[in-house]
PDB file of N, CA and C in Angstrom:
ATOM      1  N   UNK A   1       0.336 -13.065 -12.858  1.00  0.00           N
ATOM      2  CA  UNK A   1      -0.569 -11.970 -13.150  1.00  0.00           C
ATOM      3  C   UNK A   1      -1.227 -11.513 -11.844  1.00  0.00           C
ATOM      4  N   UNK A   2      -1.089 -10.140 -11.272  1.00  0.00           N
ATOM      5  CA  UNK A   2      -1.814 -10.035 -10.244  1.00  0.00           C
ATOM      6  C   UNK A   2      -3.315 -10.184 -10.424  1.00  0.00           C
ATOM      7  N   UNK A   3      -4.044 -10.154  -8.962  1.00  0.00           N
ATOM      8  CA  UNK A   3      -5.334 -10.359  -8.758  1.00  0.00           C
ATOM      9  C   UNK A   3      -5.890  -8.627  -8.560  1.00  0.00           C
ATOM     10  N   UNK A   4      -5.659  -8.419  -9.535  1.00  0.00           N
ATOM     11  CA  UNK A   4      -7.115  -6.729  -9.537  1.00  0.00           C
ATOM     12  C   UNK A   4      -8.175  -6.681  -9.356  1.00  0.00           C
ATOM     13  N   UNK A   5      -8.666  -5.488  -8.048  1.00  0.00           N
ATOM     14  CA  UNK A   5     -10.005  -5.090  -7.996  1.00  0.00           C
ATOM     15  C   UNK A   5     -10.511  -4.038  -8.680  1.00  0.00           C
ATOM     16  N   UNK A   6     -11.433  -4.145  -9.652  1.00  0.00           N
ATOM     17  CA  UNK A   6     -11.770  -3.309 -10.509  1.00  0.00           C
ATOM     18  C   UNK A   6     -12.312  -2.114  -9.418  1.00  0.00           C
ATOM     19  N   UNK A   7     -12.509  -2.431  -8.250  1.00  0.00           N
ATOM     20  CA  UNK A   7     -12.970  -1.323  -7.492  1.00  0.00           C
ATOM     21  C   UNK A   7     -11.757  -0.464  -6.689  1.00  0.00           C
ATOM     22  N   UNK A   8     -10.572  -0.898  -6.929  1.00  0.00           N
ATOM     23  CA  UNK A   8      -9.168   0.270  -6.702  1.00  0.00           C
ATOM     24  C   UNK A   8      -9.053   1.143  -7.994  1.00  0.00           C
ATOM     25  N   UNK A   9      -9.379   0.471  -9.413  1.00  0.00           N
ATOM     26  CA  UNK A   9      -9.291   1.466 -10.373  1.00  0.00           C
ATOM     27  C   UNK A   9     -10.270   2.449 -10.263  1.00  0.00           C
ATOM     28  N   UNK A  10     -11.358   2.227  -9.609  1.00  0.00           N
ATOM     29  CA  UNK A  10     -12.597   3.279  -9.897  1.00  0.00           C
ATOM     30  C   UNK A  10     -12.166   4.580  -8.544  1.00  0.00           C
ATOM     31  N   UNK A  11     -11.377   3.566  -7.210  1.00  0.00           N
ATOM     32  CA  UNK A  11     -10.924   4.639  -6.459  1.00  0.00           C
ATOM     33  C   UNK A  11     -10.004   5.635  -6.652  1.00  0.00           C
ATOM     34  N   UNK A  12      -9.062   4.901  -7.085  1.00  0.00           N
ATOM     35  CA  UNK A  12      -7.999   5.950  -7.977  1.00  0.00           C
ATOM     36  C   UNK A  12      -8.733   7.023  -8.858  1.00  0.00           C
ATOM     37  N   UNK A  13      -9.422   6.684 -10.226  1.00  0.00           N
ATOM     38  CA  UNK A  13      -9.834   7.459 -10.625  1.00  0.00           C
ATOM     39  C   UNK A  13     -10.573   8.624 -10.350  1.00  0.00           C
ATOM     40  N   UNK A  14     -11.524   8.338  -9.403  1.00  0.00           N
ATOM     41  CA  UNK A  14     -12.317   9.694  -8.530  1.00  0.00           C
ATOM     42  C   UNK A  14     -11.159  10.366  -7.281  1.00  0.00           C
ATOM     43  N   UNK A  15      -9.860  10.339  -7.348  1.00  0.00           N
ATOM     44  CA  UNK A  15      -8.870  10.796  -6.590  1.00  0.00           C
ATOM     45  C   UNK A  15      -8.628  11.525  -7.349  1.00  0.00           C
ATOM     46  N   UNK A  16      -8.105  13.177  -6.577  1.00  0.00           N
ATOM     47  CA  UNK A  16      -7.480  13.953  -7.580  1.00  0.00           C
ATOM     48  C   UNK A  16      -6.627  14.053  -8.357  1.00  0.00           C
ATOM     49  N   UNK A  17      -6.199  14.547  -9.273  1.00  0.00           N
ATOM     50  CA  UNK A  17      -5.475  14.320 -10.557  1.00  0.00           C
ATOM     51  C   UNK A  17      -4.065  13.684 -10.053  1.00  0.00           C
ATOM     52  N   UNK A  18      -3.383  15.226  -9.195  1.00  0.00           N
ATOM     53  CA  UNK A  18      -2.500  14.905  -8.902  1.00  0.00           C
ATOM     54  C   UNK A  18      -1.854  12.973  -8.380  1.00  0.00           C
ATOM     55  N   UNK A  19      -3.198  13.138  -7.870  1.00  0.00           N
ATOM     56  CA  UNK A  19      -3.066  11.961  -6.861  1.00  0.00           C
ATOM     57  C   UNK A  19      -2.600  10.514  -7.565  1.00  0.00           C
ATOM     58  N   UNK A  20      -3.691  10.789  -8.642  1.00  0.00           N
ATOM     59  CA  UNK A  20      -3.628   9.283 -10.199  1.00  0.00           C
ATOM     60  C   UNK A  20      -2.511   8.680 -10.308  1.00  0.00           C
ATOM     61  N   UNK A  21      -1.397   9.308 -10.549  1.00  0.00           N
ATOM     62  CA  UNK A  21       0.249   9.051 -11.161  1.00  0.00           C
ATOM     63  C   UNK A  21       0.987   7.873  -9.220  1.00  0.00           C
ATOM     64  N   UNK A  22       0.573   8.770  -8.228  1.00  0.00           N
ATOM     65  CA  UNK A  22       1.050   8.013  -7.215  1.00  0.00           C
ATOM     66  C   UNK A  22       0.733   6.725  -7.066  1.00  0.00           C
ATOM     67  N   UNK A  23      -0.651   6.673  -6.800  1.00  0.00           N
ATOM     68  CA  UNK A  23      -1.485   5.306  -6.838  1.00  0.00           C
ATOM     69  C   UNK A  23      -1.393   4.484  -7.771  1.00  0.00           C
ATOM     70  N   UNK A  24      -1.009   4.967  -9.310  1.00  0.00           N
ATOM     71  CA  UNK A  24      -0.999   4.085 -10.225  1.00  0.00           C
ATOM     72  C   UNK A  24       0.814   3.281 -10.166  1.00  0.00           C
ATOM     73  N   UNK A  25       1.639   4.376  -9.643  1.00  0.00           N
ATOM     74  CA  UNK A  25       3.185   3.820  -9.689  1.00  0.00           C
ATOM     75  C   UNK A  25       2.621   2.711  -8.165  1.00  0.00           C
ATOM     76  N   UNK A  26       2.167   3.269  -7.383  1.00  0.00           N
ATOM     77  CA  UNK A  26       1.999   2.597  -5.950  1.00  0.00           C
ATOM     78  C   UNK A  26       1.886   1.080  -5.681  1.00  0.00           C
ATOM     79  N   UNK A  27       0.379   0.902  -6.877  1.00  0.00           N
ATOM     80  CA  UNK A  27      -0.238  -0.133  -7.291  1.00  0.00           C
ATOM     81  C   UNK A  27       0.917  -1.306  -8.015  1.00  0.00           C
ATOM     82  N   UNK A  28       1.313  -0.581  -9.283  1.00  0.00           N
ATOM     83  CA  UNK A  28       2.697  -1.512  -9.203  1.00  0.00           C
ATOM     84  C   UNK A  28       3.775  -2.313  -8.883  1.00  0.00           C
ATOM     85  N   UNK A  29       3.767  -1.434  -8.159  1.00  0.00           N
ATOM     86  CA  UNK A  29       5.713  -1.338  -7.394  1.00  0.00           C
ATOM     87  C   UNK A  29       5.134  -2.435  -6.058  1.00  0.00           C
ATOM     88  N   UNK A  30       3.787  -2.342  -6.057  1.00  0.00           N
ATOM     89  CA  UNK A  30       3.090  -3.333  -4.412  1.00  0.00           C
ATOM     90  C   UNK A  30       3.063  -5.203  -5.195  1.00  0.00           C
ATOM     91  N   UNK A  31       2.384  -5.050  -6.535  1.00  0.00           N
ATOM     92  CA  UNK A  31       2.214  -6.256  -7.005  1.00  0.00           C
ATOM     93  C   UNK A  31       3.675  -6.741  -7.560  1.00  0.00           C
ATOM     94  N   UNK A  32       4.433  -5.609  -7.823  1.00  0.00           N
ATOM     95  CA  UNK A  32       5.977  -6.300  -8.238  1.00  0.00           C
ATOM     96  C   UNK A  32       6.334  -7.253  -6.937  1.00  0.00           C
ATOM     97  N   UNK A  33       6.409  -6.300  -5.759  1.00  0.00           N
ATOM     98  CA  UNK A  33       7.266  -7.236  -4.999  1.00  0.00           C
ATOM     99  C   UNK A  33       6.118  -8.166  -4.157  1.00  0.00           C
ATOM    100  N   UNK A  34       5.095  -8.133  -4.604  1.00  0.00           N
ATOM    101  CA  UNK A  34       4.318  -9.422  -4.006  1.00  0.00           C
ATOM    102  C   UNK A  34       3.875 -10.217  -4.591  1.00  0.00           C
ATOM    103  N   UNK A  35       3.904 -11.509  -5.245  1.00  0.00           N
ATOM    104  CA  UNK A  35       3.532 -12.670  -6.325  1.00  0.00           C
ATOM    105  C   UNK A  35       2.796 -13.062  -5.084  1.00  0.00           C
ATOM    106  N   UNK A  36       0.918 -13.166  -5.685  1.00  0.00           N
ATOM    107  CA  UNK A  36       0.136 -13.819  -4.950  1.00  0.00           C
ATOM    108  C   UNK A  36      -0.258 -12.575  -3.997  1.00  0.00           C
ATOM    109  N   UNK A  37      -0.321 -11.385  -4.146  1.00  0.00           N
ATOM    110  CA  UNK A  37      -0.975 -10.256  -3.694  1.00  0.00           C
ATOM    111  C   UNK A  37      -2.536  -9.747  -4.523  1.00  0.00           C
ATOM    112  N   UNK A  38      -3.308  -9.895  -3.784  1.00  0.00           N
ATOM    113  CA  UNK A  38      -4.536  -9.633  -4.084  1.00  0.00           C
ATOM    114  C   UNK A  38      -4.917  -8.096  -3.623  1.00  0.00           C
ATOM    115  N   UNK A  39      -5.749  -7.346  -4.730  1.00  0.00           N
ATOM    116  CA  UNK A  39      -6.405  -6.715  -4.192  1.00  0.00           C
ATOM    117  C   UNK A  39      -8.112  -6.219  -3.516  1.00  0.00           C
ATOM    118  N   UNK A  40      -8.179  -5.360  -2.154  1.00  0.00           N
ATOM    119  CA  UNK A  40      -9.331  -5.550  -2.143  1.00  0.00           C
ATOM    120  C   UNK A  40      -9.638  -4.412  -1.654  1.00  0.00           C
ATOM    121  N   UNK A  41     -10.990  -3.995  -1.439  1.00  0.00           N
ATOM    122  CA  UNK A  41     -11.311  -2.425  -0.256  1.00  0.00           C
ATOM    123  C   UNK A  41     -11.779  -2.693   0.928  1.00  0.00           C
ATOM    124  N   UNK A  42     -10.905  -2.282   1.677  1.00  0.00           N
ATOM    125  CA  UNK A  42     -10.957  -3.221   2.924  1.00  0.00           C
ATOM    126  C   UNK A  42     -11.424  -1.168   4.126  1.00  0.00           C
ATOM    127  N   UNK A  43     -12.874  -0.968   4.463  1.00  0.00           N
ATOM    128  CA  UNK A  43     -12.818   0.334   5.466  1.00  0.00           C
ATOM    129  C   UNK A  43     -12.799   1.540   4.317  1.00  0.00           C
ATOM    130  N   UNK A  44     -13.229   1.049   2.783  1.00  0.00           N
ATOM    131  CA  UNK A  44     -13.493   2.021   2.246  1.00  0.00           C
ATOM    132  C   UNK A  44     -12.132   2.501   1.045  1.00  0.00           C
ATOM    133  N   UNK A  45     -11.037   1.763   1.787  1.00  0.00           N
ATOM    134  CA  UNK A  45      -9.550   2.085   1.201  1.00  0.00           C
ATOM    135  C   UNK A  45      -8.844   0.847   0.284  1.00  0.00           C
ATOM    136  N   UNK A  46      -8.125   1.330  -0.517  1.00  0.00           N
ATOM    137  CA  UNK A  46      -7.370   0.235  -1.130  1.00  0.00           C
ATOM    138  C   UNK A  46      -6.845  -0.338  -0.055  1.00  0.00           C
ATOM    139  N   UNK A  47      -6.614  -1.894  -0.032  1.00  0.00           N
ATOM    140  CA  UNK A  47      -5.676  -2.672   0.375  1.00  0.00           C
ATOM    141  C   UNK A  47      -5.006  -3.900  -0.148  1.00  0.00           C
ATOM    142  N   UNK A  48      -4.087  -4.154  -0.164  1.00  0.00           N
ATOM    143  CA  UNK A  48      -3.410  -5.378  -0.969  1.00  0.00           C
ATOM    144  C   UNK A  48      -3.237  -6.761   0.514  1.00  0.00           C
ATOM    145  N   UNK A  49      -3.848  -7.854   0.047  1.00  0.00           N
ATOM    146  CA  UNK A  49      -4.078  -8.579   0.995  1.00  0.00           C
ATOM    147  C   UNK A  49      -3.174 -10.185   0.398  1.00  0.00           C
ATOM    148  N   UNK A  50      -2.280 -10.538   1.285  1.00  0.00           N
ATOM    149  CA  UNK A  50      -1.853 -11.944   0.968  1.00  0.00           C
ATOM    150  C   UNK A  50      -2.050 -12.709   2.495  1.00  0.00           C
ATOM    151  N   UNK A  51      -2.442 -14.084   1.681  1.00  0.00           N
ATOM    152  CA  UNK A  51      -2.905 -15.205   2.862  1.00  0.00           C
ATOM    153  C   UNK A  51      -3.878 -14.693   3.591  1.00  0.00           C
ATOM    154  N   UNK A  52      -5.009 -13.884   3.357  1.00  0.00           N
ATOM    155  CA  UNK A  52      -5.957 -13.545   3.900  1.00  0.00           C
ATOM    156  C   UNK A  52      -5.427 -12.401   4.642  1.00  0.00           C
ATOM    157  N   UNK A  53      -4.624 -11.921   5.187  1.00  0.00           N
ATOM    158  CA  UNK A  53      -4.396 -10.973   5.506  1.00  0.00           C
ATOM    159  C   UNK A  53      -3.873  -9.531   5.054  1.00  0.00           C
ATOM    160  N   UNK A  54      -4.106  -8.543   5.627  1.00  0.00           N
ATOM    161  CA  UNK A  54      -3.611  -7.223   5.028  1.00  0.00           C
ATOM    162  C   UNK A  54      -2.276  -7.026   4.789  1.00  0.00           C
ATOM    163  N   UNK A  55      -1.895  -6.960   3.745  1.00  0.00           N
ATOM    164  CA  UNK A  55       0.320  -6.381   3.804  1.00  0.00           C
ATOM    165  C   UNK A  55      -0.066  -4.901   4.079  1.00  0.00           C
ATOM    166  N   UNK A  56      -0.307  -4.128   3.226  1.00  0.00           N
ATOM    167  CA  UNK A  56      -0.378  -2.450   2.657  1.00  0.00           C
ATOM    168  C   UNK A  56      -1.839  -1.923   2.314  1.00  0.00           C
ATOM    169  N   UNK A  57      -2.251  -0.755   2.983  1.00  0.00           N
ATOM    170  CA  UNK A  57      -2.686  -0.477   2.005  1.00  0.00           C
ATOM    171  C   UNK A  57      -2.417   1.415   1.440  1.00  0.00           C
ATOM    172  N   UNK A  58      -3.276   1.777   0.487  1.00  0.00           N
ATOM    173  CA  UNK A  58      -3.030   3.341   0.607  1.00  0.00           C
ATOM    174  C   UNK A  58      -4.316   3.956   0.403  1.00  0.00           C
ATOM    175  N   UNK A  59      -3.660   5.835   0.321  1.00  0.00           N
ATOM    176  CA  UNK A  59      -5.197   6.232   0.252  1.00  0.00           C
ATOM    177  C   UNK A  59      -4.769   7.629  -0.370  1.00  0.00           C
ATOM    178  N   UNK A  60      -5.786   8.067  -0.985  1.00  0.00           N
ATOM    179  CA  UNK A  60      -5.654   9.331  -1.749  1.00  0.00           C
ATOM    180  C   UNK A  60      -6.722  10.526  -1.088  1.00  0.00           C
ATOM    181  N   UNK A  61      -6.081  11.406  -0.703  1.00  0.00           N
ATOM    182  CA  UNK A  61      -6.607  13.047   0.310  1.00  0.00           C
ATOM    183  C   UNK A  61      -7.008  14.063  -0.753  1.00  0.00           C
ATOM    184  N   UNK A  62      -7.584  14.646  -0.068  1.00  0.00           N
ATOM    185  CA  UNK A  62      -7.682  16.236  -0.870  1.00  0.00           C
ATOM    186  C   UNK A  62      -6.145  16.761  -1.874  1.00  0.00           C
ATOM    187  N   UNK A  63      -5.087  16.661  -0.544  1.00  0.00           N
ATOM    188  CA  UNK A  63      -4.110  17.743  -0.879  1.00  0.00           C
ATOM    189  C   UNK A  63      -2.872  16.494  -0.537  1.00  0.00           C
ATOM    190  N   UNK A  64      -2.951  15.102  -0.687  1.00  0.00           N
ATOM    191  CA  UNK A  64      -1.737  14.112  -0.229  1.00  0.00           C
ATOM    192  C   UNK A  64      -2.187  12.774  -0.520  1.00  0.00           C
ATOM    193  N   UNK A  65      -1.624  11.447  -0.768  1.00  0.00           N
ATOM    194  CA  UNK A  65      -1.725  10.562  -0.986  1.00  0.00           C
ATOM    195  C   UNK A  65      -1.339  10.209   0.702  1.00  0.00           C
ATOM    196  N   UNK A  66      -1.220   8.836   0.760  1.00  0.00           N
ATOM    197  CA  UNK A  66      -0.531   7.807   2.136  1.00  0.00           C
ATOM    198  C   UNK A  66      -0.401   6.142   1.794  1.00  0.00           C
ATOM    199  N   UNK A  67       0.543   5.759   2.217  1.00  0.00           N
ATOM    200  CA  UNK A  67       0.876   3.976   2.063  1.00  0.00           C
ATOM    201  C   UNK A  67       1.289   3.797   3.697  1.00  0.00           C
ATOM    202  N   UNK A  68       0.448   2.520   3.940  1.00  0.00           N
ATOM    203  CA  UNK A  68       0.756   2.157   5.425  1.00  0.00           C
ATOM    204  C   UNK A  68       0.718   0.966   5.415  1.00  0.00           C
ATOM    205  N   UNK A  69       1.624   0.639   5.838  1.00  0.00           N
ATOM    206  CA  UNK A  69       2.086  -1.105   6.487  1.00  0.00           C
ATOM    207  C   UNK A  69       1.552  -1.656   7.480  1.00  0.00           C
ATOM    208  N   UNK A  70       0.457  -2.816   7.628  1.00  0.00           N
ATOM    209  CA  UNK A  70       0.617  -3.902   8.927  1.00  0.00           C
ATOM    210  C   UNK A  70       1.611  -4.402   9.374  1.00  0.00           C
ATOM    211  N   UNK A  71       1.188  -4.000  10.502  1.00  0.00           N
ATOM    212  CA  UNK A  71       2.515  -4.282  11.329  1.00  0.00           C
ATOM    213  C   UNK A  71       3.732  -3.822  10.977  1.00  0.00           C
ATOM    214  N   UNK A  72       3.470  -2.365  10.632  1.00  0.00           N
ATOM    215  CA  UNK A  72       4.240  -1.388  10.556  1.00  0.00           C
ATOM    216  C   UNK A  72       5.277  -1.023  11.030  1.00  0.00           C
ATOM    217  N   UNK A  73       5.709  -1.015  12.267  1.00  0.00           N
ATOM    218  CA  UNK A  73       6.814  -0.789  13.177  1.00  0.00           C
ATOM    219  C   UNK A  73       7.567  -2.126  13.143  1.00  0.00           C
ATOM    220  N   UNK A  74       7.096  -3.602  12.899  1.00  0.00           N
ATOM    221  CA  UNK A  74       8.225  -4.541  12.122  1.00  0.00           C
ATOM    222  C   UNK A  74       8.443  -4.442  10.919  1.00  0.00           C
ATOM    223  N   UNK A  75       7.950  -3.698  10.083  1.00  0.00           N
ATOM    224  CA  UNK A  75       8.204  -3.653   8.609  1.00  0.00           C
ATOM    225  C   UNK A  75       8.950  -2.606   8.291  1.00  0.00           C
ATOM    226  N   UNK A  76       8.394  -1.466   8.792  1.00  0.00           N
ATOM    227  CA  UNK A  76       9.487  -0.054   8.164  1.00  0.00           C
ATOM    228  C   UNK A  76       9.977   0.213   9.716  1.00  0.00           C
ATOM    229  N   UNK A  77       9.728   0.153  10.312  1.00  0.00           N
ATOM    230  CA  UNK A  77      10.279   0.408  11.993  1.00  0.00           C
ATOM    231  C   UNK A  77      10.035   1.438  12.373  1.00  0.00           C
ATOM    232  N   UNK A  78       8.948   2.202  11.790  1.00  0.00           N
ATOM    233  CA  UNK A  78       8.168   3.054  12.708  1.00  0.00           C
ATOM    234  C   UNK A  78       6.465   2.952  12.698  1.00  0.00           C
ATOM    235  N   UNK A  79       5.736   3.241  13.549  1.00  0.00           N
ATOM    236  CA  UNK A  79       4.467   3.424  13.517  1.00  0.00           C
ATOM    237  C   UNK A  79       3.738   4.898  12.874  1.00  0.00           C
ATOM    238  N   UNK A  80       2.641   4.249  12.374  1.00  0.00           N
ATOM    239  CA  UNK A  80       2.473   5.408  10.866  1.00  0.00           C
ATOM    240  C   UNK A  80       1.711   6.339  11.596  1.00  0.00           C
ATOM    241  N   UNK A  81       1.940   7.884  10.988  1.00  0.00           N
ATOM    242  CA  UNK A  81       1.177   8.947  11.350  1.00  0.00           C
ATOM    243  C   UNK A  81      -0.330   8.974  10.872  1.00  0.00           C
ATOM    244  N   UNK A  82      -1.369   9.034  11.853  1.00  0.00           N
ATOM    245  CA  UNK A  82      -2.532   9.007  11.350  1.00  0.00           C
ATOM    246  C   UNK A  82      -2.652  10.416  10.225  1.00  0.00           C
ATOM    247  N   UNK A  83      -3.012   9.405   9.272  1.00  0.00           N
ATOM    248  CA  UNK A  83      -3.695  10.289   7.903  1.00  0.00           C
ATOM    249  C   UNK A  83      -2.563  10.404   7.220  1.00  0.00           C
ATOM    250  N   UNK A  84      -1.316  10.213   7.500  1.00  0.00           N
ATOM    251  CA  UNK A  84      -0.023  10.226   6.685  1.00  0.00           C
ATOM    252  C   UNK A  84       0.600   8.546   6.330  1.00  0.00           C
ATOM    253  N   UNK A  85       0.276   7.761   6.736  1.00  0.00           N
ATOM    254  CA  UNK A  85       0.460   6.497   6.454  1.00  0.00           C
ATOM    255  C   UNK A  85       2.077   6.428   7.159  1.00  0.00           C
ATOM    256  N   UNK A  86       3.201   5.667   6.996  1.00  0.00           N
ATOM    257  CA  UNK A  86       4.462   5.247   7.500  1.00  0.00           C
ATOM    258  C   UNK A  86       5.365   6.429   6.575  1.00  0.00           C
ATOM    259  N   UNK A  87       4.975   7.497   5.650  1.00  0.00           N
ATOM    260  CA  UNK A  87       6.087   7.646   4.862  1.00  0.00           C
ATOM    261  C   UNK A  87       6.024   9.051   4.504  1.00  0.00           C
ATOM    262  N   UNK A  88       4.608  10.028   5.482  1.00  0.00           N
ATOM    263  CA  UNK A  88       4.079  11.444   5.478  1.00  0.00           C
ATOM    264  C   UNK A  88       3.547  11.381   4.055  1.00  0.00           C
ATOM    265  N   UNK A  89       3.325  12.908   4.363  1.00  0.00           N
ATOM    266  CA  UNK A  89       2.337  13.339   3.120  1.00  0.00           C
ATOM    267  C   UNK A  89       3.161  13.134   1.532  1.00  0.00           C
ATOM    268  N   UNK A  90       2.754  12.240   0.786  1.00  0.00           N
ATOM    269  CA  UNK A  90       3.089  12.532  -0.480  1.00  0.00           C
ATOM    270  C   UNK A  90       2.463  13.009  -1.241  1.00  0.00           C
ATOM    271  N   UNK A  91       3.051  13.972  -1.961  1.00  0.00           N
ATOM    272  CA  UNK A  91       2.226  14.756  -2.743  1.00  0.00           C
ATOM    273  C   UNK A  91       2.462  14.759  -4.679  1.00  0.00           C
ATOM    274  N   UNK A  92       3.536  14.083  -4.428  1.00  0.00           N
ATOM    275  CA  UNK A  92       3.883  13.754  -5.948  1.00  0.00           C
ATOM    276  C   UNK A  92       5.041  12.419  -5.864  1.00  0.00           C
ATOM    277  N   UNK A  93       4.905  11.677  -7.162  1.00  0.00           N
ATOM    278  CA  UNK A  93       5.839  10.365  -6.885  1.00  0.00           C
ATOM    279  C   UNK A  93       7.366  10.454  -6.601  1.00  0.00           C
ATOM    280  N   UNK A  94       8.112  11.868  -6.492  1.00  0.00           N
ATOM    281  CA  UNK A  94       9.084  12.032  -6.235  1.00  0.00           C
ATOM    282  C   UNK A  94       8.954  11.704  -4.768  1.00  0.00           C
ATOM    283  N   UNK A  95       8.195  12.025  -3.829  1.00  0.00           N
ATOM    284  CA  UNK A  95       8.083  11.785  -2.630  1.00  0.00           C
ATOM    285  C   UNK A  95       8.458  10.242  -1.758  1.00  0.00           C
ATOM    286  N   UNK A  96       7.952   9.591  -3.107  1.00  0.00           N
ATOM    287  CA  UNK A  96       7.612   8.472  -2.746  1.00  0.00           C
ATOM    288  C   UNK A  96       9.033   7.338  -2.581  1.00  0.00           C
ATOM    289  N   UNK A  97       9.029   6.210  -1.410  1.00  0.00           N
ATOM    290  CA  UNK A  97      10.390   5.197  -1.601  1.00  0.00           C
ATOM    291  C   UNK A  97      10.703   4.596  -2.278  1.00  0.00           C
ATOM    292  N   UNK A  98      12.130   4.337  -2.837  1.00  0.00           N
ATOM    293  CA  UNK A  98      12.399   3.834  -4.191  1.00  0.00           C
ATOM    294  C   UNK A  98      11.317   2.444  -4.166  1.00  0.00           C
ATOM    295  N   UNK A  99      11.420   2.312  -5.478  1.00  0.00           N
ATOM    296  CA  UNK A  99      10.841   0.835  -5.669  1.00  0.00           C
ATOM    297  C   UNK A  99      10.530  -0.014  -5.185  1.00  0.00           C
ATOM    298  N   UNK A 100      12.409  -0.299  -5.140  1.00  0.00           N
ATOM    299  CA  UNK A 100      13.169  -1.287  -4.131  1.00  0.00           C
ATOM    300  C   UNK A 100      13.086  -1.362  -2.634  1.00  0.00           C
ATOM    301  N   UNK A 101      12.858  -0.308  -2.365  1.00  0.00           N
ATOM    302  CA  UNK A 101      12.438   0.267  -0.986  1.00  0.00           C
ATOM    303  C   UNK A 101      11.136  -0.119  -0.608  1.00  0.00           C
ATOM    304  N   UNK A 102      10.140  -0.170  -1.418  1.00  0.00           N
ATOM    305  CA  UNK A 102       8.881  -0.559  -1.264  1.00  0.00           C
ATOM    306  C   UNK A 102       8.557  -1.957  -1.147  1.00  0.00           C
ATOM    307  N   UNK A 103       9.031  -2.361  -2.364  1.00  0.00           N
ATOM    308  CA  UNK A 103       9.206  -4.072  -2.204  1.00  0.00           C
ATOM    309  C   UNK A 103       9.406  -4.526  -1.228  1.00  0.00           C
ATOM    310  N   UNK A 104      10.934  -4.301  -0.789  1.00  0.00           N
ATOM    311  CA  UNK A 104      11.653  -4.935   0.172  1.00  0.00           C
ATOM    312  C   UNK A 104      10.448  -4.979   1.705  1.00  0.00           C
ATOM    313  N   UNK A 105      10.066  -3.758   1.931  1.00  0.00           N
ATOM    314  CA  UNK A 105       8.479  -3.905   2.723  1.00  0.00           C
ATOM    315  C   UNK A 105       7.673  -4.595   2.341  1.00  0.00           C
ATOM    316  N   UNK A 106       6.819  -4.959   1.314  1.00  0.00           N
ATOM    317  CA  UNK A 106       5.858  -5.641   0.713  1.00  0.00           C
ATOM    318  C   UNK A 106       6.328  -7.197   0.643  1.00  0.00           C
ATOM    319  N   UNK A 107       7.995  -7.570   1.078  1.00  0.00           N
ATOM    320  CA  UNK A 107       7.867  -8.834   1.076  1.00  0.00           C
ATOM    321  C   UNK A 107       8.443  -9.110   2.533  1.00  0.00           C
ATOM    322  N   UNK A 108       8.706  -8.253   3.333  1.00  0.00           N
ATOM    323  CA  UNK A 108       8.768  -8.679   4.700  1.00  0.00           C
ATOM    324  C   UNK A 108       8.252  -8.419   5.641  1.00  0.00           C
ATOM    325  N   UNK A 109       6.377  -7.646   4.958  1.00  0.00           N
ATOM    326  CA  UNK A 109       5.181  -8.308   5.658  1.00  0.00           C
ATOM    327  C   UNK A 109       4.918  -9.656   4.769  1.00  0.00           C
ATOM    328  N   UNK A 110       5.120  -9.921   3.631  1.00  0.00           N
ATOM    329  CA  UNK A 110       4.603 -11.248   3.356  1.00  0.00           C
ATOM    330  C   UNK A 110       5.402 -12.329   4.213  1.00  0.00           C
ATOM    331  N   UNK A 111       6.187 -12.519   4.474  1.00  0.00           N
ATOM    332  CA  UNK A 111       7.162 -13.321   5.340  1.00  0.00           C
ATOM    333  C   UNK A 111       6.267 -13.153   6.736  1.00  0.00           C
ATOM    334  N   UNK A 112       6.462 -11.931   7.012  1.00  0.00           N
ATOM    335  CA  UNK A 112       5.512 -12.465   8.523  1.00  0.00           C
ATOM    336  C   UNK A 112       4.242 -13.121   8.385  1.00  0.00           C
ATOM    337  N   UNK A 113       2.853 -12.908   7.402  1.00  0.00           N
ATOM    338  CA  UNK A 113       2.172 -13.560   6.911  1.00  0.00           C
ATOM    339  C   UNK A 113       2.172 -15.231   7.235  1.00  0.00           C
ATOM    340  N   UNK A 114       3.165 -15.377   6.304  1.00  0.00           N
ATOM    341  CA  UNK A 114       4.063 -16.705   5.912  1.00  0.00           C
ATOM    342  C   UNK A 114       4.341 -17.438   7.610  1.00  0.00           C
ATOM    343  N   UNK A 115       4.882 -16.683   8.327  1.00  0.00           N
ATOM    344  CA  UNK A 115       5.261 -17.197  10.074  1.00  0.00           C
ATOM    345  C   UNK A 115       4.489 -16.795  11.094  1.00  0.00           C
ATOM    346  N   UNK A 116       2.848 -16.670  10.512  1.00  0.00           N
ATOM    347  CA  UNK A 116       1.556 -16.992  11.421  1.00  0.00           C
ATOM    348  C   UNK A 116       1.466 -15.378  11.747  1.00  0.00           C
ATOM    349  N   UNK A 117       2.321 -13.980  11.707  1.00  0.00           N
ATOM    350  CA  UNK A 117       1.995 -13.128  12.292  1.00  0.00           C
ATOM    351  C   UNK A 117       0.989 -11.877  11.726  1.00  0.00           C
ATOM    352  N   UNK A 118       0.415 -11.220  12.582  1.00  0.00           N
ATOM    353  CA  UNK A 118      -0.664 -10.629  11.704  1.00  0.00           C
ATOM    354  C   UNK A 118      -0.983  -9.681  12.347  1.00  0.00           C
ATOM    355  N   UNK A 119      -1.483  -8.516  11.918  1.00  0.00           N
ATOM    356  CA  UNK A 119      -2.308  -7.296  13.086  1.00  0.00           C
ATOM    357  C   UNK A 119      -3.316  -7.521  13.552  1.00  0.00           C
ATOM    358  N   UNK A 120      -3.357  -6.782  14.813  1.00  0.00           N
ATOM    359  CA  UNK A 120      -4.184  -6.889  15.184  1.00  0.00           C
ATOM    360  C   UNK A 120      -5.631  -5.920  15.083  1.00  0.00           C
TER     361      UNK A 120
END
């Protein structure tokens, strides 16, 4: 059972409409591929944190959502655009990386986690 912060549901919710459907598939698809992913608000923003440290987190804009990876450039292999997170502006969940695609990130920052590495 994941570890929910009742204070990501209240962020989501005051996000614009559009925005709801991203964050809520987002939120998912992060605790699928992480067993032992916690969430917390880490600078005001959702973040999903294992072993004390940050994996992901995201954030909901006026006119775009964003998901960004620690240690980003070993995880998706690029470094994220400020205010666009690793994956640009999404604006609806079509935008967004498959599932599987997401996971597969969400468990190879947990692996680095796991082998002492961490952002700085």
């Amino acid at each position: 059972m994941p570890k929910c912060d009742p204070r990501v549901s209240e962020y989501a919710q005051k996000c614009a409409l559009f925005a709801r459907p991203i964050l809520k598939r987002l939120r998912k698809v992060i605790h699928d591929g992480g067993p032992g992913i916690e969430e917390a608000i880490k600078w005001g923003t959702p973040s999903f944190v294992y072993g004390g440290k940050i994996v992901c987190a995201f954030a909901g804009f006026k006119a775009h959502c964003a998901l960004w990876f620690w240690e980003g450039k070993a995880v998706v292999g690029t470094k994220p655009r400020l205010g666009m997170g690793h994956f640009g502006r999404i604006t609806s969940v079509k935008d967004l990386p498959s599932a599987a695609k997401i996971r597969s990130y969400v468990e190879k920052r947990m692996k680095l986690v796991d082998q002492g590495r961490s952002a700085r």
